[in-house]
C-alpha atoms as a PDB file:
ATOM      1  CA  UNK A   1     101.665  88.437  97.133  1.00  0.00           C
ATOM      2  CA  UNK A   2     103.536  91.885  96.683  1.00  0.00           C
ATOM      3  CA  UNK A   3     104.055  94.397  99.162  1.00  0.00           C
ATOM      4  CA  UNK A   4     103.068  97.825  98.448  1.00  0.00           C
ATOM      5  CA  UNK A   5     101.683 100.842 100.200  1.00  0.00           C
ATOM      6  CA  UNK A   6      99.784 104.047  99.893  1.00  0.00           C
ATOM      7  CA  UNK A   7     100.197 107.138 101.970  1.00  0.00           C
ATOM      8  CA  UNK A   8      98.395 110.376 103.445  1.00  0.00           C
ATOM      9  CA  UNK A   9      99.375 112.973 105.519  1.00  0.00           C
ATOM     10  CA  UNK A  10      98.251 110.425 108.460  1.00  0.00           C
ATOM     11  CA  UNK A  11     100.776 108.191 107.650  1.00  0.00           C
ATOM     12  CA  UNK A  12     101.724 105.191 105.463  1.00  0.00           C
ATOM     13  CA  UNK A  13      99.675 102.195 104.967  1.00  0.00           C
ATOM     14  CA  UNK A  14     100.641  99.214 103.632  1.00  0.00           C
ATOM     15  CA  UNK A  15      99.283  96.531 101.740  1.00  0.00           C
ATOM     16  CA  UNK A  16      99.898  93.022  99.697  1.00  0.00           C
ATOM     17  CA  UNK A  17      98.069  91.706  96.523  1.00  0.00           C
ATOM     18  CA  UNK A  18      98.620  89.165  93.620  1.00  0.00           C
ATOM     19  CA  UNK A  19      99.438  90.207  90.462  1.00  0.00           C
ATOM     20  CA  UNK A  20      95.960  88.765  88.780  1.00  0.00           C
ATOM     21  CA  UNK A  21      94.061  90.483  85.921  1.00  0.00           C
ATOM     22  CA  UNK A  22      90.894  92.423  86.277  1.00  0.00           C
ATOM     23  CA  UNK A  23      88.511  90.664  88.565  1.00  0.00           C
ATOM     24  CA  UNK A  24      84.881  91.856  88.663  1.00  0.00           C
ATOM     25  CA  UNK A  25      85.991  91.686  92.841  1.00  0.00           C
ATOM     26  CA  UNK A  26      88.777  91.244  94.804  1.00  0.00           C
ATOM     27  CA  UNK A  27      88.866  90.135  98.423  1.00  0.00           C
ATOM     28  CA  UNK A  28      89.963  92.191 101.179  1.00  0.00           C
ATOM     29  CA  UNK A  29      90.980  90.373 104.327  1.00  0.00           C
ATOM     30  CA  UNK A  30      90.847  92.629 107.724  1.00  0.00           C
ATOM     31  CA  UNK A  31      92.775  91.638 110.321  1.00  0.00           C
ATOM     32  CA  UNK A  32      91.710  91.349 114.040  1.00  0.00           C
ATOM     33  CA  UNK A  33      92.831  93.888 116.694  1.00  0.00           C
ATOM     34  CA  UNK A  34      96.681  93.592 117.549  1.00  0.00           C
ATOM     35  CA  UNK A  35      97.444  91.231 114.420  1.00  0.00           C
ATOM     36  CA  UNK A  36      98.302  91.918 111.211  1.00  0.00           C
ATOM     37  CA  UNK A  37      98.021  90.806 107.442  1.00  0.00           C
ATOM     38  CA  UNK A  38      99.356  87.545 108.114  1.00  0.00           C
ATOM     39  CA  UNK A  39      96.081  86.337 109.861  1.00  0.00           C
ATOM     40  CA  UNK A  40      95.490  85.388 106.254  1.00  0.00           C
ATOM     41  CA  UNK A  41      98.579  83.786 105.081  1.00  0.00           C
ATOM     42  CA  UNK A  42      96.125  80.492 104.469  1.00  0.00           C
ATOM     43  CA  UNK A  43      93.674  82.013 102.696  1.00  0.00           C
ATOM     44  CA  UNK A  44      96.607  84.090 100.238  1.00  0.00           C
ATOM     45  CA  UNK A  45      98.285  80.700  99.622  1.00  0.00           C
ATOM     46  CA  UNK A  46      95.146  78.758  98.597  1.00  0.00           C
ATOM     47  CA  UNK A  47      93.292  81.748  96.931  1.00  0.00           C
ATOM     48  CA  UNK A  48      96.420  82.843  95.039  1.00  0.00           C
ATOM     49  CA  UNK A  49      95.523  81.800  91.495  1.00  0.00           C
ATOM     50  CA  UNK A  50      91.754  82.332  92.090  1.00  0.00           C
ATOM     51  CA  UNK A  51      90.689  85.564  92.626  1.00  0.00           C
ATOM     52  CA  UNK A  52      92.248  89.512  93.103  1.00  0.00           C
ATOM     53  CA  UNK A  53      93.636  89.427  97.160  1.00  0.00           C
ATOM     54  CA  UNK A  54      94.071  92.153  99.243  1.00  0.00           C
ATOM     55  CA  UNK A  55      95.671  91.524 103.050  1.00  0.00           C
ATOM     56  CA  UNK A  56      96.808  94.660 104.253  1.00  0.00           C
ATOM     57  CA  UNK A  57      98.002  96.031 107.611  1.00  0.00           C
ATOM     58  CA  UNK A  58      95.194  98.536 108.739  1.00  0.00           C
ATOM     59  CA  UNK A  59      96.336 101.569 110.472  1.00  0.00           C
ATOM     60  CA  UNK A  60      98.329 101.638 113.940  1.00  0.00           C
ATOM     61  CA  UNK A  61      98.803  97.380 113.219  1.00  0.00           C
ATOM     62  CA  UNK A  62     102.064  95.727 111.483  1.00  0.00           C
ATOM     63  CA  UNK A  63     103.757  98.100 109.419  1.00  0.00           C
ATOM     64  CA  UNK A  64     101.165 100.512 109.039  1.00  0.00           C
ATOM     65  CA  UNK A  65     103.192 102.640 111.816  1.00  0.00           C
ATOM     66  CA  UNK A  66     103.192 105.193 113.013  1.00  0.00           C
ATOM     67  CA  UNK A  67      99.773 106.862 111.991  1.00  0.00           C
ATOM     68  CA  UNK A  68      97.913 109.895 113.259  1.00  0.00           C
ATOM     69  CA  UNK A  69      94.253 110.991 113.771  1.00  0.00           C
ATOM     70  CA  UNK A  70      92.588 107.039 113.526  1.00  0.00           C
ATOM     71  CA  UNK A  71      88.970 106.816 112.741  1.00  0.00           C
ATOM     72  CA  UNK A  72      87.005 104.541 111.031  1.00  0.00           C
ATOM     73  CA  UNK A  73      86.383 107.260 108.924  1.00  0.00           C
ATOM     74  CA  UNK A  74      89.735 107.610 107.640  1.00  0.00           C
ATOM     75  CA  UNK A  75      90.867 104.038 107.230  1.00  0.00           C
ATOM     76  CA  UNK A  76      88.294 103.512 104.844  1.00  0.00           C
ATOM     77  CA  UNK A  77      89.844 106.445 103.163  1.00  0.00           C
ATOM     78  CA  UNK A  78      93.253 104.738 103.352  1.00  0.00           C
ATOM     79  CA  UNK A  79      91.402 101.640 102.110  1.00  0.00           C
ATOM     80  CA  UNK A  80      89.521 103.936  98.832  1.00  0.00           C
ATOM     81  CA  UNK A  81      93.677 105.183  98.116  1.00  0.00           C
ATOM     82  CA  UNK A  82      94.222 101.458  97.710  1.00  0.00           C
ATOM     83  CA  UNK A  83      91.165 100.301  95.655  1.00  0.00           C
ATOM     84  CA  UNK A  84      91.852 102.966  93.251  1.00  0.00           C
ATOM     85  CA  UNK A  85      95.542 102.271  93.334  1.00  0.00           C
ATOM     86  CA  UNK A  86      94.847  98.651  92.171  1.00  0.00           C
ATOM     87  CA  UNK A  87      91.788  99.876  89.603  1.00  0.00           C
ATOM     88  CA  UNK A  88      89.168  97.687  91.986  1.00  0.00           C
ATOM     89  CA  UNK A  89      85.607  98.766  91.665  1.00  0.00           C
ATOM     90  CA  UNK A  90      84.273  96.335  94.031  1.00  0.00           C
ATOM     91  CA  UNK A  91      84.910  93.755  97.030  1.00  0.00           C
ATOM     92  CA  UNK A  92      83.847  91.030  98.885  1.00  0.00           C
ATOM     93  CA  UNK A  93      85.006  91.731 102.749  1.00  0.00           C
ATOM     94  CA  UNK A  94      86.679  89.227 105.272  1.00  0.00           C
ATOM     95  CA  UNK A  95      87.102  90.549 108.829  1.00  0.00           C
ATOM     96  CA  UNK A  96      88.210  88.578 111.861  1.00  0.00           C
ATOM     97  CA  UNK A  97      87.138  89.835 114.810  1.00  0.00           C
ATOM     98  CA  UNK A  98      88.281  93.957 114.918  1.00  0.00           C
ATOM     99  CA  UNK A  99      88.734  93.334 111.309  1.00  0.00           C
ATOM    100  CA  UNK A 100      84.937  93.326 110.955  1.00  0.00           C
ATOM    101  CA  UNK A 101      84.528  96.620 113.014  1.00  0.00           C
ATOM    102  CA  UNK A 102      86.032  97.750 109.530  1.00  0.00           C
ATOM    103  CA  UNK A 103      84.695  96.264 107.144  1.00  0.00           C
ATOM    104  CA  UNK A 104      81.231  97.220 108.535  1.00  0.00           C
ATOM    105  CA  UNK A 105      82.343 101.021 108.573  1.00  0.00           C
ATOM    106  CA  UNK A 106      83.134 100.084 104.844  1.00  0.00           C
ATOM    107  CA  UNK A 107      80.062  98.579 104.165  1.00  0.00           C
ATOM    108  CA  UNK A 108      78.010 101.600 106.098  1.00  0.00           C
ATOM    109  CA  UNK A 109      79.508 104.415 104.431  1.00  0.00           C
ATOM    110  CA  UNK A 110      80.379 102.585 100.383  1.00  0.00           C
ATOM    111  CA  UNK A 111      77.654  99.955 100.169  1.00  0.00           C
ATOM    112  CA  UNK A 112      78.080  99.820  96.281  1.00  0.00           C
ATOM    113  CA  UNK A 113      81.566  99.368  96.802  1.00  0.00           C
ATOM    114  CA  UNK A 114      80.765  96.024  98.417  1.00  0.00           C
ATOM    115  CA  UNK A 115      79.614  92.875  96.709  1.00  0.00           C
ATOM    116  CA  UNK A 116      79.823  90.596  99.846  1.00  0.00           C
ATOM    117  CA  UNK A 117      80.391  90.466 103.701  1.00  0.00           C
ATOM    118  CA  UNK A 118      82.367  87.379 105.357  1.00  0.00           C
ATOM    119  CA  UNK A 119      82.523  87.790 109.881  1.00  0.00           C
ATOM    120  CA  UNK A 120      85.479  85.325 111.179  1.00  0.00           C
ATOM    121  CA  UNK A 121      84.237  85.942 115.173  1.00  0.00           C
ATOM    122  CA  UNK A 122      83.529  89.509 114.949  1.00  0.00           C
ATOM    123  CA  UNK A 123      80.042  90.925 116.504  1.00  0.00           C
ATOM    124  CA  UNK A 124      77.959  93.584 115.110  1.00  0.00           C
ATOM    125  CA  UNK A 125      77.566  97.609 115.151  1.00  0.00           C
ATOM    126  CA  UNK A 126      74.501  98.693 117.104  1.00  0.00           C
ATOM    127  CA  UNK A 127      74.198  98.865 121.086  1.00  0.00           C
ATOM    128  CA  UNK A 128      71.045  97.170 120.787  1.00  0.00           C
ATOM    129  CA  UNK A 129      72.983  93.934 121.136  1.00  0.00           C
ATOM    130  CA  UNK A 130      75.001  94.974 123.985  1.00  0.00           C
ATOM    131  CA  UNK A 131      74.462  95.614 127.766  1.00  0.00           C
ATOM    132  CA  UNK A 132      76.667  95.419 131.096  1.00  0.00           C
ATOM    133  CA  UNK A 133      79.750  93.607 128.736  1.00  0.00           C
ATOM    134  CA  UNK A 134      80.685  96.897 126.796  1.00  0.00           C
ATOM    135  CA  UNK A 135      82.333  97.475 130.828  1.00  0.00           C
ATOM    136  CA  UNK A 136      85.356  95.548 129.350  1.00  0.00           C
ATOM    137  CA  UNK A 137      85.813  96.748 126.237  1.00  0.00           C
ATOM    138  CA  UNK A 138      86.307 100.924 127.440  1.00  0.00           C
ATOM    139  CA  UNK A 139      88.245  99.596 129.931  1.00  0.00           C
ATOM    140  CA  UNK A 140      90.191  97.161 127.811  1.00  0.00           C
ATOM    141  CA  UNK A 141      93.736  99.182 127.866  1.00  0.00           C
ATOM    142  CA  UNK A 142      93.311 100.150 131.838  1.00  0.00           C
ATOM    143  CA  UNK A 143      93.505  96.252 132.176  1.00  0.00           C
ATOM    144  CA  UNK A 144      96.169  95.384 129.812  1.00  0.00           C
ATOM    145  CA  UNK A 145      98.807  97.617 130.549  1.00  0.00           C
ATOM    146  CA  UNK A 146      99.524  96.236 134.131  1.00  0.00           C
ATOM    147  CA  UNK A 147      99.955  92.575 132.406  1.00  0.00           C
ATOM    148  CA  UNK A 148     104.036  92.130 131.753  1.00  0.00           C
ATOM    149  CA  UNK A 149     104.064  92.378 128.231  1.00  0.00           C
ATOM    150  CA  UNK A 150     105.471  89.109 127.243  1.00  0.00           C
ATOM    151  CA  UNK A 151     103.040  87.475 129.647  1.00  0.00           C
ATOM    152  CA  UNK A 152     100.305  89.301 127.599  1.00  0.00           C
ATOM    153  CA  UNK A 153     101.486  88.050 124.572  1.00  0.00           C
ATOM    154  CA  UNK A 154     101.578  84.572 125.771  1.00  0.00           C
ATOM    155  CA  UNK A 155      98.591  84.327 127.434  1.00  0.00           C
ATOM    156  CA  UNK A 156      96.334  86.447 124.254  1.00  0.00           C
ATOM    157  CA  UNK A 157      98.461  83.906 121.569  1.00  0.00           C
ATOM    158  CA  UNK A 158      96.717  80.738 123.541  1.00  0.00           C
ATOM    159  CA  UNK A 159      93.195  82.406 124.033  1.00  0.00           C
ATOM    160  CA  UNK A 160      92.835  83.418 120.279  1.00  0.00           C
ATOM    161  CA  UNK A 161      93.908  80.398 118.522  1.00  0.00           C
ATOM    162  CA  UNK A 162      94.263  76.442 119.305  1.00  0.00           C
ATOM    163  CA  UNK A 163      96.853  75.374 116.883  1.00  0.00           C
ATOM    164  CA  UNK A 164     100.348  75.405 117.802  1.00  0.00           C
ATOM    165  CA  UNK A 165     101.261  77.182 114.208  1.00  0.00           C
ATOM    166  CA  UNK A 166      98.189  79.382 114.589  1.00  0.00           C
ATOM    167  CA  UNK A 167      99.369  80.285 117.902  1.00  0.00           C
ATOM    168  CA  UNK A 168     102.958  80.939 117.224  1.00  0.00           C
ATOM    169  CA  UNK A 169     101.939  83.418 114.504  1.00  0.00           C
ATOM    170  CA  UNK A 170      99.943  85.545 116.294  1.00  0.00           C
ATOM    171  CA  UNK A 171     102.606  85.274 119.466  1.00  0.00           C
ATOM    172  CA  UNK A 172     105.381  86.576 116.877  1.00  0.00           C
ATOM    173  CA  UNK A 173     103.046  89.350 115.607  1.00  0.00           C
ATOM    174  CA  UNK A 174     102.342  90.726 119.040  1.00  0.00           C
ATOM    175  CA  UNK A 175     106.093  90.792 119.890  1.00  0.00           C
ATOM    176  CA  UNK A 176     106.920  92.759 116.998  1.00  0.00           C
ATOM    177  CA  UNK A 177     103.625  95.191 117.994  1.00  0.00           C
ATOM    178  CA  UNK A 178     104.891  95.985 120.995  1.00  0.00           C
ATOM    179  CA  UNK A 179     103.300  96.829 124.166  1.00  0.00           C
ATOM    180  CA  UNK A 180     102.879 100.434 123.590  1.00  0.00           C
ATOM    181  CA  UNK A 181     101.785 100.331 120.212  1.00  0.00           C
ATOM    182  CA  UNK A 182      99.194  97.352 121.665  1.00  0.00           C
ATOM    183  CA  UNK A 183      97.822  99.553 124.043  1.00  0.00           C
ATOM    184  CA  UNK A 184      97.507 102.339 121.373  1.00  0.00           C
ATOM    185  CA  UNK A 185      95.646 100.244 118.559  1.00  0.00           C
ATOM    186  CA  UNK A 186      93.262  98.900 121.478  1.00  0.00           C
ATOM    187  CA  UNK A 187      92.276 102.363 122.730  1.00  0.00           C
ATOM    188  CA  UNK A 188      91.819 103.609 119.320  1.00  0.00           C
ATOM    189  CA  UNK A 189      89.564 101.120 117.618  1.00  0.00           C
ATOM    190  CA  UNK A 190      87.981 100.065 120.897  1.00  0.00           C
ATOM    191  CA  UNK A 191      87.156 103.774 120.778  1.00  0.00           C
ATOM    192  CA  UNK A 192      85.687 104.052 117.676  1.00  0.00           C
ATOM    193  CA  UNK A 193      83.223 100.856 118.250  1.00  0.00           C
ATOM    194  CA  UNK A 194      81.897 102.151 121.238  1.00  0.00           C
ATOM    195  CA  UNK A 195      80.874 105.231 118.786  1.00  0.00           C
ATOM    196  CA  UNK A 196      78.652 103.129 116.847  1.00  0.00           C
ATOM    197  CA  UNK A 197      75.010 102.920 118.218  1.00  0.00           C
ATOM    198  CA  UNK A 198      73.709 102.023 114.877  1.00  0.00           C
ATOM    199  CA  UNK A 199      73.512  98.783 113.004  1.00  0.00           C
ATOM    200  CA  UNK A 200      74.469  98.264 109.635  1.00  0.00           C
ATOM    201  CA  UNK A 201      72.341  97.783 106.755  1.00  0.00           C
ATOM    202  CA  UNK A 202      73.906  95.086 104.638  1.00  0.00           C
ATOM    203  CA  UNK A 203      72.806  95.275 101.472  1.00  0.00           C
ATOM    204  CA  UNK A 204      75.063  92.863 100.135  1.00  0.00           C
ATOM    205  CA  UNK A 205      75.345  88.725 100.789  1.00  0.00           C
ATOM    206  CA  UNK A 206      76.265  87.850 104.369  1.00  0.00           C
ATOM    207  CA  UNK A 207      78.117  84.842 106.334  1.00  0.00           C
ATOM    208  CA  UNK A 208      78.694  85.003 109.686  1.00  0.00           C
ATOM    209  CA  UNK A 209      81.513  82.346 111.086  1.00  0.00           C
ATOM    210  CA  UNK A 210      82.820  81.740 114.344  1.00  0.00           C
ATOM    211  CA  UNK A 211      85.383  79.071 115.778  1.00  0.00           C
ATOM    212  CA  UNK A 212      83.966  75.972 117.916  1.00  0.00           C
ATOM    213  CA  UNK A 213      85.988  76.842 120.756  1.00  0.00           C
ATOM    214  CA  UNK A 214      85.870  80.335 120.442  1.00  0.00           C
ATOM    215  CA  UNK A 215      86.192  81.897 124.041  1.00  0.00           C
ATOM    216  CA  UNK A 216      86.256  85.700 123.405  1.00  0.00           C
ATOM    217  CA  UNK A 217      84.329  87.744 125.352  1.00  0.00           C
ATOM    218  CA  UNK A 218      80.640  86.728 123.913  1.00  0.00           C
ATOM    219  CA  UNK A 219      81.240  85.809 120.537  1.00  0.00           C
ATOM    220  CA  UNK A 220      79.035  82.929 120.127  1.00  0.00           C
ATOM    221  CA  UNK A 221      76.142  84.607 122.111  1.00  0.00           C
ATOM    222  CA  UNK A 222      76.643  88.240 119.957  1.00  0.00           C
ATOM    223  CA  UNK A 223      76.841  85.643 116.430  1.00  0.00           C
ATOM    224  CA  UNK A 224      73.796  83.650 116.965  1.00  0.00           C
ATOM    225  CA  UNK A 225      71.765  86.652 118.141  1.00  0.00           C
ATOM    226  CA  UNK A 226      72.992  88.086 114.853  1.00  0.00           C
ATOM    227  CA  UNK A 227      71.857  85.625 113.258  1.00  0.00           C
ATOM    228  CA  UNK A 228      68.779  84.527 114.314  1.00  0.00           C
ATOM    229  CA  UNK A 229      67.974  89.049 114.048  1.00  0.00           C
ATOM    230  CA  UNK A 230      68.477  89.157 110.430  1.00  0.00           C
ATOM    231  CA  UNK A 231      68.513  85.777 109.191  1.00  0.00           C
ATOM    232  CA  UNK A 232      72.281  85.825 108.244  1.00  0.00           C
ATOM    233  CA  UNK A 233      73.389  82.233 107.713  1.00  0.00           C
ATOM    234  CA  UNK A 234      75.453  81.193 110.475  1.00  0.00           C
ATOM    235  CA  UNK A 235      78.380  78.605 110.338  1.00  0.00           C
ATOM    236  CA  UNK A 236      80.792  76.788 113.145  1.00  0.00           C
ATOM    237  CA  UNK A 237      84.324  76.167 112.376  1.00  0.00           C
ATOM    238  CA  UNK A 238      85.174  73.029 113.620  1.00  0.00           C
ATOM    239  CA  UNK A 239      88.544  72.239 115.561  1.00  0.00           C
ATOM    240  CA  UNK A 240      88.642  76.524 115.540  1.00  0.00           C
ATOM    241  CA  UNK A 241      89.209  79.016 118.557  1.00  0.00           C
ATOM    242  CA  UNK A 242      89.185  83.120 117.609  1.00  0.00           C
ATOM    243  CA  UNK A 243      91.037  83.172 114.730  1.00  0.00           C
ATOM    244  CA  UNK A 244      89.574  80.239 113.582  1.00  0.00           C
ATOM    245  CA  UNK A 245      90.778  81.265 109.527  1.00  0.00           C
ATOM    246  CA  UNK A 246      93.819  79.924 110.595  1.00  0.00           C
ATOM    247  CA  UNK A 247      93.441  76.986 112.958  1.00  0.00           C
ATOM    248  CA  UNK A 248      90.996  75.102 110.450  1.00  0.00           C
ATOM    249  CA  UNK A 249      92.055  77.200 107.331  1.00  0.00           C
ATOM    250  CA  UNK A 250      90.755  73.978 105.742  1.00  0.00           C
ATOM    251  CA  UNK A 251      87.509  74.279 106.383  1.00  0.00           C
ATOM    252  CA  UNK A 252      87.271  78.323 106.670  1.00  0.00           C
ATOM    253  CA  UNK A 253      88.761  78.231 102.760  1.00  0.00           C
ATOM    254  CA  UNK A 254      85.927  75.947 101.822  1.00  0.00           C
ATOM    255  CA  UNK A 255      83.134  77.663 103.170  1.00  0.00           C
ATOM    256  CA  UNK A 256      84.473  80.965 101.321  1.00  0.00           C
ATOM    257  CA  UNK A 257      85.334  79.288  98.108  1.00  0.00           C
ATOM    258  CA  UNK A 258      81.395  78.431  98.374  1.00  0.00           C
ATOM    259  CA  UNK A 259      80.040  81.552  99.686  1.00  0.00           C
ATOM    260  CA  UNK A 260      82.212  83.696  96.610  1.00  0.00           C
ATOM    261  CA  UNK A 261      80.926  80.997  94.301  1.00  0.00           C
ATOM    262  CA  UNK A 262      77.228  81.756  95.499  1.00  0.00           C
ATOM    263  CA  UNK A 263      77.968  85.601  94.867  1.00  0.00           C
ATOM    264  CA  UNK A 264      79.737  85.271  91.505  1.00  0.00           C
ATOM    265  CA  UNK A 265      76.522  83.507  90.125  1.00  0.00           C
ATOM    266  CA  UNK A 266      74.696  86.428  90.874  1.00  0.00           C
END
């Protein structure tokens, strides 16, 4: 994967691909809130000699700092700079949790941009599924700032994943966030969700995943209700927690290999 960037007058974004020939649709992996691109360090390695890869570092998260005026709006024009940058007419989105708070803006405002949708324990746009819960979420940063930072990052490393590797990762890429730049990438994005009152329309293929022992906020609940709404096929990670793409990248890798298989047949 090479590192490379695009950049606006909101800041500098940056991004990694392979160097593979035309596809007819690369893969963009988004990243959950407070990590970064290498949430999907598995999937790169296995996928490398497969199919066009983007990871990238969305606004206000790993390098992709500083950065001003954040909207959902505008990363998925930081996201267009980098599709047209690398000549891709189409994608197949992965997000992980926050990561899929983007890719649905993507999918909302460039559906025939996108050829497929892939939710690693994310939760849909639309208040319809939510009620008392959305409490925690616009109060996130209130909460989290009075946590000693290195506590924080301890104690969200464990929560999110259930592998010692998979933990370490995500414990290193908090450190290097730091706290202030934590509580700004919360507030924004959190901030931008609570905006949306409207579900998306997925035209496109859909899989909805989620980690066996995933114990964030209402995951599980939010996924199956999800499901069962729109008839979105529905899998369980096994031997998963949040960022279950990495604790059973095994498994996760399989059930995409499939689900891109299933598309490219189309």
């Amino acid at each position: 994967m090479v590192e490379k960037k695009v950049e606006s007058t909101r800041g500098t974004v940056y991004y990694w691909t392979n160097e593979l020939a035309a596809q007819p649709f690369a893969i963009v992996f988004c990243h959950g809130l407070t990590a970064d691109h290498t949430l999907f360090d598995k999937q790169a390695e296995y996928l490398d000699d497969r199919f066009k890869l983007i990871t990238w570092d969305y606004p206000l998260h790993g390098k992709s700092r500083p950065y001003q005026d954040f909207s959902f709006a505008n990363v998925n024009q930081d996201l267009l700079l980098i599709l047209e940058q690398e000549r891709i007419e189409k994608v197949v989105l992965v997000g992980q949790s926050a990561g899929g708070y983007i890719a649905q803006a993507f999918v909302r405002d460039y559906p025939d941009k996108v050829r497929g949708f892939v939710g690693i324990g994310t939760t849909p746009f639309g208040e319809g599924y939510y009620k008392s819960e959305l409490f925690w979420i616009r109060h996130y940063t209130a909460i989290a700032k009075w946590y000693p930072y290195s506590y924080y990052c301890k104690v969200s490393a464990k929560s999110v994943a259930l592998t010692t590797e998979a933990r370490d990762s995500m414990y290193q890429t908090l450190v290097a966030l730091g706290k202030q730049d934590m509580l700004a990438a919360a507030k924004a994005v959190y901030g931008e969700f609570l905006k949306e009152k409207d579900e998306v329309q997925f035209n496109c293929p859909v899989l909805l995943t989620y980690g066996e022992y995933d114990n964030i906020g209402y995951v599980k609940r939010y996924n199956k209700m999800w499901s069962e709404k729109t008839g979105y096929p529905l899998k369980v990670i096994k031997d998963a927690a949040h960022n279950a793409n990495y604790d059973n990248y095994l498994a996760f890798n399989e059930l995409l290999i499939e689900f891109i298989g299933s598309i490219a047949s189309m």
